[in-house]
Protein backbone atom coordinates (compact mmCIF):
# COMPACT_ATOMS: atom_id res chain seq x y z
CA UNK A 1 177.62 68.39 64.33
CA UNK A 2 178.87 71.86 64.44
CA UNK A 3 176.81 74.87 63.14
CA UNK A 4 178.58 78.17 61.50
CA UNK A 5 176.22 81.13 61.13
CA UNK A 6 177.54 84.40 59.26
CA UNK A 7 175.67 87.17 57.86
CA UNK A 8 175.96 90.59 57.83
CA UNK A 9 173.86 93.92 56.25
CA UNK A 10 173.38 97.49 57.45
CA UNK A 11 176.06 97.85 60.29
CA UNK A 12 174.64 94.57 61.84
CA UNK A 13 176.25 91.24 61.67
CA UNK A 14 176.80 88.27 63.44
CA UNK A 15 179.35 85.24 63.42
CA UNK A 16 178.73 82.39 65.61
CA UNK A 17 180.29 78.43 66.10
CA UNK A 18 177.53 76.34 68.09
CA UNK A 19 178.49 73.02 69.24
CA UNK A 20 176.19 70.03 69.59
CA UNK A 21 176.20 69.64 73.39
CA UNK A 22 173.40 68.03 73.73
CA UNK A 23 171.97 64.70 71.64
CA UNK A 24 169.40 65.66 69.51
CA UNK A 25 165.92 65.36 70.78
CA UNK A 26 163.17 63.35 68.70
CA UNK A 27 159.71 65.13 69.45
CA UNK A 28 156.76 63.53 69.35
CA UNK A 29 156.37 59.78 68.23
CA UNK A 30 160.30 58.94 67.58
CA UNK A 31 160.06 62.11 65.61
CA UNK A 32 156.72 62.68 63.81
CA UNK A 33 154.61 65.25 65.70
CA UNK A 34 151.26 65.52 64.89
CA UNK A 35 149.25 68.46 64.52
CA UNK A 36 145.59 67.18 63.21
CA UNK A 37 142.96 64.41 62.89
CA UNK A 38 144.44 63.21 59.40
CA UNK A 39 147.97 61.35 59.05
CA UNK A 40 149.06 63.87 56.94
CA UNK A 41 148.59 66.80 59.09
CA UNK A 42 152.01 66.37 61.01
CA UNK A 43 155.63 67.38 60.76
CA UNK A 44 158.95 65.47 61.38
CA UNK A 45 160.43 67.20 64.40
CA UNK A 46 163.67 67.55 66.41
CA UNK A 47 165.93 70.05 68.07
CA UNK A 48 169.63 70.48 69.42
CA UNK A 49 168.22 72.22 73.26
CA UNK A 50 171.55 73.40 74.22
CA UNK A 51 174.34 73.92 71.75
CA UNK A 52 177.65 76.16 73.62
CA UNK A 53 177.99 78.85 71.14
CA UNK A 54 180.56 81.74 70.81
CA UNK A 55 181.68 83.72 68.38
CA UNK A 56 180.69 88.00 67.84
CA UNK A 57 177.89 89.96 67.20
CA UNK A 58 178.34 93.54 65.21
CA UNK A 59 176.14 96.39 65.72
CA UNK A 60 176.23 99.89 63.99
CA UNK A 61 179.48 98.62 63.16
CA UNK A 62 181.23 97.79 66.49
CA UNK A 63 181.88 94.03 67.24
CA UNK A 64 181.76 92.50 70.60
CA UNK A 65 182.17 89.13 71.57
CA UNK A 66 179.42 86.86 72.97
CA UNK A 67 179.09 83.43 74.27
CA UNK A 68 176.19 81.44 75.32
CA UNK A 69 173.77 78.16 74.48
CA UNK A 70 172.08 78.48 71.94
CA UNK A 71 168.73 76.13 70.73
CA UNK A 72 168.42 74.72 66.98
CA UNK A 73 164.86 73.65 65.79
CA UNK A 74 164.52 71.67 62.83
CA UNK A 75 160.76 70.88 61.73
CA UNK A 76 159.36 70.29 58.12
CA UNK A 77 156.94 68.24 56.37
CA UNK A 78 154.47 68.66 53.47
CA UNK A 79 151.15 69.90 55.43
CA UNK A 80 150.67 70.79 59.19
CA UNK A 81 147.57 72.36 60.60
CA UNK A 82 143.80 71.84 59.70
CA UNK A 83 141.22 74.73 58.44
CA UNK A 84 139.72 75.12 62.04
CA UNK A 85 142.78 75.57 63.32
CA UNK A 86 143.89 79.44 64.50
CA UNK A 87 147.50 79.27 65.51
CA UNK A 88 150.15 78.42 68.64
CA UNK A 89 152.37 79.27 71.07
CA UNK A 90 154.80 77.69 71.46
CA UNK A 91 157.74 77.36 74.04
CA UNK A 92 161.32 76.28 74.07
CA UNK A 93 162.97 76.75 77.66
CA UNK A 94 166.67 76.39 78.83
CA UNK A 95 166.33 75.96 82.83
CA UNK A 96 169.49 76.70 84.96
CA UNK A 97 169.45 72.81 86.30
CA UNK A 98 170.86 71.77 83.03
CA UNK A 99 167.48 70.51 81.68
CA UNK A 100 164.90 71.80 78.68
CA UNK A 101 161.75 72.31 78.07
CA UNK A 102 159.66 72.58 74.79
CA UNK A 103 156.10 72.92 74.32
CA UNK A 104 153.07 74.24 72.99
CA UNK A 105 149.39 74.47 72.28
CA UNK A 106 147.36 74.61 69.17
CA UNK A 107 144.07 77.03 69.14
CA UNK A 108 141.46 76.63 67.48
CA UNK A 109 138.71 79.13 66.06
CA UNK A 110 136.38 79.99 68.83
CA UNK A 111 138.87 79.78 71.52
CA UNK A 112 139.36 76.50 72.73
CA UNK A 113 142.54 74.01 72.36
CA UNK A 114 143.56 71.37 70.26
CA UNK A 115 143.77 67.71 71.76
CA UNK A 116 147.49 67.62 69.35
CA UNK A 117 149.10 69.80 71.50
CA UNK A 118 152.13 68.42 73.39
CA UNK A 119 155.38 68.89 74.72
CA UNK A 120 158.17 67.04 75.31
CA UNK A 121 160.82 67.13 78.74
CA UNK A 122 164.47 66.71 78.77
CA UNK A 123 166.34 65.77 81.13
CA UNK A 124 170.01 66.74 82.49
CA UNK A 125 171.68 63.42 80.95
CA UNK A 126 169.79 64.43 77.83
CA UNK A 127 166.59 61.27 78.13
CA UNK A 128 163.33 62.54 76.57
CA UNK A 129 159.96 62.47 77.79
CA UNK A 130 156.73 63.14 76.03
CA UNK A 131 154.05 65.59 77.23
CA UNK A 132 150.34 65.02 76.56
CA UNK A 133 148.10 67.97 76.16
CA UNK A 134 145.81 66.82 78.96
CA UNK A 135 149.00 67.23 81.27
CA UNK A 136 149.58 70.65 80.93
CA UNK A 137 148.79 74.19 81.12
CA UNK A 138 149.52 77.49 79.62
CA UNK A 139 147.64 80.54 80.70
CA UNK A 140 147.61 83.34 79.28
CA UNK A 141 147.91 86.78 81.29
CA UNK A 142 148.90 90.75 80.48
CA UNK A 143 148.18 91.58 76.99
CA UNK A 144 150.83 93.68 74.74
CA UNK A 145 149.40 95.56 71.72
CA UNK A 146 151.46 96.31 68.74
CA UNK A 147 151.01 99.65 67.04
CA UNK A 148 151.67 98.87 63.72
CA UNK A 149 149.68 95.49 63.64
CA UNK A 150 146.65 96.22 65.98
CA UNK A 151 147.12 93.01 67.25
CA UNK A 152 147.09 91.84 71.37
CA UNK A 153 149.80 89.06 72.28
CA UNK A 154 149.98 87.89 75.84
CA UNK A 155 153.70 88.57 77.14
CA UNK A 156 153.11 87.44 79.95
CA UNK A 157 151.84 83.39 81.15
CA UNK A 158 151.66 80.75 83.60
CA UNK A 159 153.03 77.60 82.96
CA UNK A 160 151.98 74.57 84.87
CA UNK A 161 153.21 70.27 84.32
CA UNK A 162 152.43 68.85 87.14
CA UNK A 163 153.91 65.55 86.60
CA UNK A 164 157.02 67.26 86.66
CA UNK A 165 156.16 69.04 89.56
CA UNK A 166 156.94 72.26 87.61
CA UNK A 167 155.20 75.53 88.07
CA UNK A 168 156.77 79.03 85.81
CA UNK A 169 155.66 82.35 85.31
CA UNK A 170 156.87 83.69 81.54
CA UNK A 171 157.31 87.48 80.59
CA UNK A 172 158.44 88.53 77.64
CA UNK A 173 162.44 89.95 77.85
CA UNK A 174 160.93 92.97 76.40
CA UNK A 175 157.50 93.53 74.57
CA UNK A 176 157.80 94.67 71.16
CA UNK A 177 159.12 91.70 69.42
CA UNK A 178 156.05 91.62 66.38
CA UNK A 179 157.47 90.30 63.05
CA UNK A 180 155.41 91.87 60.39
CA UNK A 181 155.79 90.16 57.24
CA UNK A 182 153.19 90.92 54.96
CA UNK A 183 154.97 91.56 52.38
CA UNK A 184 157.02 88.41 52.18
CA UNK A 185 154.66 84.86 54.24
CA UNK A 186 151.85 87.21 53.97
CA UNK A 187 151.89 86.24 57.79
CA UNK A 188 152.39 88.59 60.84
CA UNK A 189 153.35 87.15 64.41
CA UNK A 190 155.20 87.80 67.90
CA UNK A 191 158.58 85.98 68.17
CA UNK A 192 160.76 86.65 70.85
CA UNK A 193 162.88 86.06 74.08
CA UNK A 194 161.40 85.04 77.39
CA UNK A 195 162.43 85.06 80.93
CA UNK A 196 161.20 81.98 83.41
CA UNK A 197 161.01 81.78 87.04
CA UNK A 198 159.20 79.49 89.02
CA UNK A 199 159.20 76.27 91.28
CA UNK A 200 160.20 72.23 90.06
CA UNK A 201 159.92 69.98 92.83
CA UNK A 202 159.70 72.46 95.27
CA UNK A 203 163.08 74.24 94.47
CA UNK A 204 163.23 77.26 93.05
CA UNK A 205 163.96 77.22 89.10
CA UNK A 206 164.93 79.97 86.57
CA UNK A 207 165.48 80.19 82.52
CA UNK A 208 165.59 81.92 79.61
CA UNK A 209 163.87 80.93 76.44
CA UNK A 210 162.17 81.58 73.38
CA UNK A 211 158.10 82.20 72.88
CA UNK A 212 156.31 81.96 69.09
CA UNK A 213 152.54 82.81 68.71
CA UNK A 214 150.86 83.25 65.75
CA UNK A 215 146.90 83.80 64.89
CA UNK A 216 146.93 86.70 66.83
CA UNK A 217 146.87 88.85 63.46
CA UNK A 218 145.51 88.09 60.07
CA UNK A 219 144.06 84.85 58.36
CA UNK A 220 144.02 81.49 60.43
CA UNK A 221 147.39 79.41 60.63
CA UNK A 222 145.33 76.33 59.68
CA UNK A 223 144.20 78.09 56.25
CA UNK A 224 147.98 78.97 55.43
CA UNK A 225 149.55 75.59 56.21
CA UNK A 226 147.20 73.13 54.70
């Protein structure tokens, strides 16, 4: 179950050993996360939510060493999103307590959200829960725009599950984290580290994390992935 990572270009490089830590965590329906209204519009899903990692990072040609946890997503299938469908955002959250938290919602064109959306909760001990999209909410707030895309990304959001009594406020670590692309997917999105703080059963909670949204610039997600 341990990961290697090496590359290196430029004066940058990095060399890191993750270890499982955690279980992996089945999203969805023991694994198979849907996305639309047809069977085929879904992906097989899991992730490793807290892997201890160390190992050394070089920059401009000076190496220092790093530790931390790092989070491993693993999602593929042969079509994901529908026509009407604009893009996501989607979360992945490491809370001090020893617990995760990923999740996400699906827009469509015109604005509103996609019944698919979901989540899923993990525990301490590592036990999974499931997070309908009816039991959840993401709102956006302060808008970032990038000046080489034109586009407007929120950086900054609420986060409410009230079933897990859990209450966050997400910024962005810092704003300009745009991957343009054009040139290779033909798709441009913001990608990028998050800070949390915030309230879970009436305790005060913090994190770090990791934010994707896409639709934001360029053609629909849903006409891409079909």
């Amino acid at each position: 179950g341990r990961h290697v990572l090496r590359a290196a270009e430029g004066g940058l490089g990095v060399e890191l050993e993750l270890e499982p830590g955690k279980a992996p965590v089945r999203h969805g329906r023991d694994g198979y996360s849907q996305k639309g209204a047809d069977a085929g519009n879904a992906s097989h899903y899991y992730s490793m939510t807290r892997m201890p990692t160390r190992g050394t990072l070089t920059i401009e040609g000076r190496t220092v060493a790093v530790e931390g946890l790092s989070w491993m997503d693993h999602e593929f299938g042969t079509s994901f999103l529908e026509s009407g469908q604009r893009g996501w955002d989607w979360f992945s959250i490491q809370f001090d307590d020893g617990t995760e938290l990923m999740i996400f919602q699906l827009r469509r064109e015109g604005g509103s959200l996609d019944p698919r959306s979901s989540g899923t909760w993990i525990g301490a001990s590592g036990e999974a829960s499931s997070i309908a999209a009816e039991t959840f909410s993401l709102v956006p707030g302060e808008m970032w725009r990038s000046e080489v895309s034109g586009a407007e990304y929120p950086t900054r959001w609420t986060m409410e599950v009230p079933e897990r009594r859990l209450a966050v406020a997400v910024r962005a670590a810092y704003e300009a984290q745009e991957l343009v692309t054009d040139r290779s997917t033909g798709v441009t999105y913001w990608e990028g580290a998050v800070v949390v703080e915030g309230t879970r059963d009436g305790n005060r909670v913090a994190g770090r994390g990791y934010l994707e949204m896409t639709g934001y610039s360029g053609q629909a997600m849903g006409r891409l992935l079909q």
